[in-house]
Protein backbone atom coordinates (compact mmCIF):
# COMPACT_ATOMS: atom_id res chain seq x y z
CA UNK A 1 0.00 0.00 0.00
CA UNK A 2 2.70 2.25 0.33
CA UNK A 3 4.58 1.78 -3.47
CA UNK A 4 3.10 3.83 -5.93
CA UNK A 5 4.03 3.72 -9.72
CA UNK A 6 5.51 0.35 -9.19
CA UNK A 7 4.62 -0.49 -13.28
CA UNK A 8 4.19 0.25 -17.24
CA UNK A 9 1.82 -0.58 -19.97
CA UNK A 10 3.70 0.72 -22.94
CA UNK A 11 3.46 -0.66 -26.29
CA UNK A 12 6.05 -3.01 -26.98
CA UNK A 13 6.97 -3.84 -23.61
CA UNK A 14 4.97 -7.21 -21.46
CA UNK A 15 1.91 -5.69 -19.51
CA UNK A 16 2.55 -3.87 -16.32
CA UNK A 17 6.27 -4.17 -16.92
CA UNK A 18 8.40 -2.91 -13.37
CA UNK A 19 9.17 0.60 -13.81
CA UNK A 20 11.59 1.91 -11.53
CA UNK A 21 15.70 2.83 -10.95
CA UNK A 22 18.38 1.48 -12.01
CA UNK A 23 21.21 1.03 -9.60
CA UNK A 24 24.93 1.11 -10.82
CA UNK A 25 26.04 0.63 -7.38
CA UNK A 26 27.68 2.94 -4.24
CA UNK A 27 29.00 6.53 -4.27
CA UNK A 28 32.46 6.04 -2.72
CA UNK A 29 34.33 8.52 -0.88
CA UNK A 30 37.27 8.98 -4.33
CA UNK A 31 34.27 9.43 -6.82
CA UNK A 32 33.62 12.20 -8.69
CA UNK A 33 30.62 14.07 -7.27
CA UNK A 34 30.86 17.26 -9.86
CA UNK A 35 28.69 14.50 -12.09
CA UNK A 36 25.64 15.16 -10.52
CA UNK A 37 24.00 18.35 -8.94
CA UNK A 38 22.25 16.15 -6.27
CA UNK A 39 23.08 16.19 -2.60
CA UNK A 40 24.63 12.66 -2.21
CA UNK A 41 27.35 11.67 -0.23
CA UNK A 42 29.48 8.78 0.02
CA UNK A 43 27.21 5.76 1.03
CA UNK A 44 24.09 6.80 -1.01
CA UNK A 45 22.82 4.55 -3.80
CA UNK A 46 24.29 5.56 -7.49
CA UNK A 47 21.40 6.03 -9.84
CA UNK A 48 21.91 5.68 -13.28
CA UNK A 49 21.60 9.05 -15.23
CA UNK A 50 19.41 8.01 -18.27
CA UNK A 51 19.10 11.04 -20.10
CA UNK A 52 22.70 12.56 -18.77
CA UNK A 53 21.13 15.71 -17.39
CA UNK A 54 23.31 15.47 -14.24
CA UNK A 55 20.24 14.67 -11.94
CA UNK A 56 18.24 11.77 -11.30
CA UNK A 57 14.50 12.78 -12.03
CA UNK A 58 11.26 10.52 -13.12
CA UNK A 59 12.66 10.62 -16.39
CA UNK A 60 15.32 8.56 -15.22
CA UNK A 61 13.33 5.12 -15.17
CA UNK A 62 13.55 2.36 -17.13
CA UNK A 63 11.91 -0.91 -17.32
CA UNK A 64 13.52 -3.52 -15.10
CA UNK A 65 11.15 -6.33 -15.59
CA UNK A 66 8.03 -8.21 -15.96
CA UNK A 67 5.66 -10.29 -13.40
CA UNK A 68 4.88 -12.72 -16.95
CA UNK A 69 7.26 -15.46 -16.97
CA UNK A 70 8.58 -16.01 -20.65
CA UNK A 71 7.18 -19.68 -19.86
CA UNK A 72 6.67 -22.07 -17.56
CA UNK A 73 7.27 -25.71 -17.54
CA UNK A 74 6.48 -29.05 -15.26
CA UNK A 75 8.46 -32.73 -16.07
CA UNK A 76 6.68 -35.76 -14.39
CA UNK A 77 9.03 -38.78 -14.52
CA UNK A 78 8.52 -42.61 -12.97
CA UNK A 79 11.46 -44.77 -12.38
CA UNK A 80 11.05 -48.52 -11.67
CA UNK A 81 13.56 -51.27 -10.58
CA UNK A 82 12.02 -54.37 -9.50
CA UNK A 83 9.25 -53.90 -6.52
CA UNK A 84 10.79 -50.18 -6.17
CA UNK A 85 9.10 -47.14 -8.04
CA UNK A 86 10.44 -43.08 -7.85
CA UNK A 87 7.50 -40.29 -9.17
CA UNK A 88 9.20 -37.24 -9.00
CA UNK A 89 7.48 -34.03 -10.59
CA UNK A 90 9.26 -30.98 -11.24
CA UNK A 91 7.70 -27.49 -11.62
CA UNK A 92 9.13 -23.86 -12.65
CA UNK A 93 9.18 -20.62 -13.96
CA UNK A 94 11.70 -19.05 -16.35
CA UNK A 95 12.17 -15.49 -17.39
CA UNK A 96 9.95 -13.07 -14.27
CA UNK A 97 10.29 -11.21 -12.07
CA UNK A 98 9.10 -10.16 -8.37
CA UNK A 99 9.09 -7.19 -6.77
CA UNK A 100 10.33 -7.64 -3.36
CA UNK A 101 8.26 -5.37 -0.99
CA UNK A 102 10.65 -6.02 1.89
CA UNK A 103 13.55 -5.04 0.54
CA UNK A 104 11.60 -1.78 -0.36
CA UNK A 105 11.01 -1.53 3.87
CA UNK A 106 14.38 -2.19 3.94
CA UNK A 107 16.00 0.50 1.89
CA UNK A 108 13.04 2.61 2.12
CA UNK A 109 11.75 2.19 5.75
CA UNK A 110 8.19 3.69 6.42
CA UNK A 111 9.72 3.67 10.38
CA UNK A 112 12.69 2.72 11.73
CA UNK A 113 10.59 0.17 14.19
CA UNK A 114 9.29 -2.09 11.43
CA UNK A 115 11.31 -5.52 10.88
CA UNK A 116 13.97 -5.19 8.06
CA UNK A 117 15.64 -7.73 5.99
CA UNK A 118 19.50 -8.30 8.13
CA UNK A 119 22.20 -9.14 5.69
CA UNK A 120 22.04 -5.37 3.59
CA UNK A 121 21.96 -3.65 7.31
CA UNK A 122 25.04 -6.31 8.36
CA UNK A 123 27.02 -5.50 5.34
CA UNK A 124 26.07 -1.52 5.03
CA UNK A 125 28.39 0.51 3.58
CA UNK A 126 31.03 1.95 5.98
CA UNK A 127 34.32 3.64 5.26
CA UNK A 128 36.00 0.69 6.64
CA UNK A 129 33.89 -1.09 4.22
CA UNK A 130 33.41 0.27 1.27
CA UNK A 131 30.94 -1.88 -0.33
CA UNK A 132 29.20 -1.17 -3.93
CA UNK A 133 26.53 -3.61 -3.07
CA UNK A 134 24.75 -1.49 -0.02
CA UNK A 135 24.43 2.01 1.17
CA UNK A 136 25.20 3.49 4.10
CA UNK A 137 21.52 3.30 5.48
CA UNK A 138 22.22 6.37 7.58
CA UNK A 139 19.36 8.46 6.16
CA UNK A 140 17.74 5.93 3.88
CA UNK A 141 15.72 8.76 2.29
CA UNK A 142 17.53 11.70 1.60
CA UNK A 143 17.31 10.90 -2.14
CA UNK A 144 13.74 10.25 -2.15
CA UNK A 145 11.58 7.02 -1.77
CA UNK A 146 12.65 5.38 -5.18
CA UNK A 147 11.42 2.14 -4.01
CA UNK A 148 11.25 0.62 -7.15
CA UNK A 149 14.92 -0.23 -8.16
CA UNK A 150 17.02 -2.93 -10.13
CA UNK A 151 17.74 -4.14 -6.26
CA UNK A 152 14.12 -4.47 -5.09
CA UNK A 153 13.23 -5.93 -7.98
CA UNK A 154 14.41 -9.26 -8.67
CA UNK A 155 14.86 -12.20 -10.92
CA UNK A 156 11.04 -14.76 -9.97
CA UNK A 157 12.98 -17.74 -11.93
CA UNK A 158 12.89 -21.21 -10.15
CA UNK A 159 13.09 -25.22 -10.14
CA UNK A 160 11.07 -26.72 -7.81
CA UNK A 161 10.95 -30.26 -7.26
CA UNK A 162 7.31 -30.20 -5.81
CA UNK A 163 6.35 -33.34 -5.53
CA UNK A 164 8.50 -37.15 -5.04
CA UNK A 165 6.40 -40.56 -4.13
CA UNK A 166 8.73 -43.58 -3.37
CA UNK A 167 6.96 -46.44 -3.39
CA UNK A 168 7.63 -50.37 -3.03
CA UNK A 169 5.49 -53.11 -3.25
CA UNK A 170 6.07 -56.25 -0.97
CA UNK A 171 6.27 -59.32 -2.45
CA UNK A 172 3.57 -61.31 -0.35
CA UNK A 173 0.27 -62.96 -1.02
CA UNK A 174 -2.32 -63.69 1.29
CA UNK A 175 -5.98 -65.42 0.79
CA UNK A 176 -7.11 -62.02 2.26
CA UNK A 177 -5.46 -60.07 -0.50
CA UNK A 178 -3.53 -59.48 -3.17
CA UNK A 179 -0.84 -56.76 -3.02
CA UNK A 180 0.54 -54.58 -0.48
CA UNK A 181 2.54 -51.05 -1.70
CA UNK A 182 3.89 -49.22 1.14
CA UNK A 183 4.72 -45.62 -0.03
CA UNK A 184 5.86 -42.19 1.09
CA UNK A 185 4.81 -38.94 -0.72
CA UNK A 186 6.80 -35.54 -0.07
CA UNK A 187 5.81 -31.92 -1.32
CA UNK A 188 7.31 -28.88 -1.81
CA UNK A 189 10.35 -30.33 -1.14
CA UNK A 190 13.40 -27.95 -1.99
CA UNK A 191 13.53 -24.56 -4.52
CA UNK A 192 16.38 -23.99 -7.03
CA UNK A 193 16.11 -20.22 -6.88
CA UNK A 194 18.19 -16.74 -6.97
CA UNK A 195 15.42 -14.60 -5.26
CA UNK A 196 15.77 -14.17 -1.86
CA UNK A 197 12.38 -13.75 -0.47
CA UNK A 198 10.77 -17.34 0.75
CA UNK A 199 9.32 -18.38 -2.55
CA UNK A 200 9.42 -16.40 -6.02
CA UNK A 201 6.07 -17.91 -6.90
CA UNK A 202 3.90 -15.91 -4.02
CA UNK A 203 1.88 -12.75 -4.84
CA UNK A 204 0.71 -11.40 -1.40
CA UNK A 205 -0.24 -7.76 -2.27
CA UNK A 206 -0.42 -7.63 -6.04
CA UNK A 207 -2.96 -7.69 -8.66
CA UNK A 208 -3.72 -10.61 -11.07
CA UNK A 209 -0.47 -9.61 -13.53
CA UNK A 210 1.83 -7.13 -10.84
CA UNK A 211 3.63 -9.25 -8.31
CA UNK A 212 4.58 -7.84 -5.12
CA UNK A 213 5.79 -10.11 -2.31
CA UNK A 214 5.03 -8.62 1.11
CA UNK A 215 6.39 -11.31 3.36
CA UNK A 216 3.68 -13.99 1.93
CA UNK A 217 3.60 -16.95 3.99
CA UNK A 218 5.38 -19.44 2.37
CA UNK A 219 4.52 -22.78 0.18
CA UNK A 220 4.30 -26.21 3.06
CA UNK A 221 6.28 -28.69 3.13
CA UNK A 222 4.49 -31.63 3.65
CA UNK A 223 4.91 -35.52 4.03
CA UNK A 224 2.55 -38.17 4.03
CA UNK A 225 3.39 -42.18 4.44
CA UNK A 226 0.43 -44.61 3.53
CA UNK A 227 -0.25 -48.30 2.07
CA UNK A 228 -2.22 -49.52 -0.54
CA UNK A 229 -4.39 -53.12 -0.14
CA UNK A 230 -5.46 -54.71 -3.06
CA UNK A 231 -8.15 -57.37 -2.43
């Protein structure tokens, strides 16, 4: 409730494209600050300059990508050896992306009480380190809420191997009946991806193309043992 702007519809471009900053990295303490009329310091977040004008404005944005996967794909395989049989079915998403609304309260924080993502805060920059992957944090704002960025926005592409069923069938027959498969059946069970929210495939607070996570509760993992009579 608190982004505004976060996309496009422009012709040419996937619907409701992110539309937002692009960051080249970390003013540092030996850069040259006569580039830009703007009050940073070293620490802030370095803003690409689209049009060259020597200030970063709305006219600055570009597209940085789209909720609309290019595709996405699901495998089901079944492997057998003898009384022993593997399901496994893989599910995933190639070529989206997510806007990640904490990272937003993390660069961008609405108060200084809310609960903010660690590892940016734990590796700020500092003159003793002089990182180009964080700012300083030390007034978060001074450049504006620009809370749609090339670091809050990130890459929705995963593998997920969602579901496995091991099964194996005993090899006994009774007059009561015929077969007896003893299995076990996992879900959700591990997520090949670069995002790091929980899960690149939640949508907590966006509409039915825009995705915005906004610490969605995550996928279950679930498992489930069970055996099958046959009379």
């Amino acid at each position: 409730g608190f982004i505004n702007n976060a996309s496009i519809i422009t012709p040419g471009e996937s619907i409701s494209s992110y539309y937002g900053y692009e960051v080249l990295g970390v003013w540092q303490e030996n850069d040259d600050f006569s580039a830009t009329t703007d009050n940073v310091k070293p620490g802030d977040l370095k803003y690409r300059d689209v049009n060259g004008d020597g200030t970063i404005t709305d006219v600055d944005r570009v597209i940085l990508g789209k909720p609309l996967p290019d595709f996405t794909y699901g495998m089901t395989n079944t492997f057998s050896y003898k009384n022993i049989s593997l399901m496994v079915y893989l599910e995933g998403s190639q070529g989206g992306s997510i806007l990640n609304s904490m990272l937003v309260d993390t660069y961008f924080p609405i108060s200084f009480r809310r609960n903010k993502v660690a590892e940016p805060y734990l590796n700020r920059w500092t003159p003793s380190n002089p990182t180009n992957q964080y700012p300083s944090f030390v007034n978060p704002t001074s450049q504006g809420q620009r809370q749609v960025n090339s670091r809050t926005v990130e890459t929705a592409d995963y593998l997920r191997l969602q579901s496995a069923r091991l099964s194996y069938n005993l090899p006994v027959k009774l007059a009561f009946f015929n077969s007896l498969n003893v299995y076990v059946v996992g879900q959700n069970l591990f997520t090949l991806t670069k995002y790091t929210g929980v899960d690149p495939a939640v949508n907590s607070i966006g509409g039915d193309v825009l995705k915005i996570d906004f610490a969605a509760y995550p996928f279950t993992r679930s498992y489930l043992m069970g055996i099958n009579l046959a009379f």
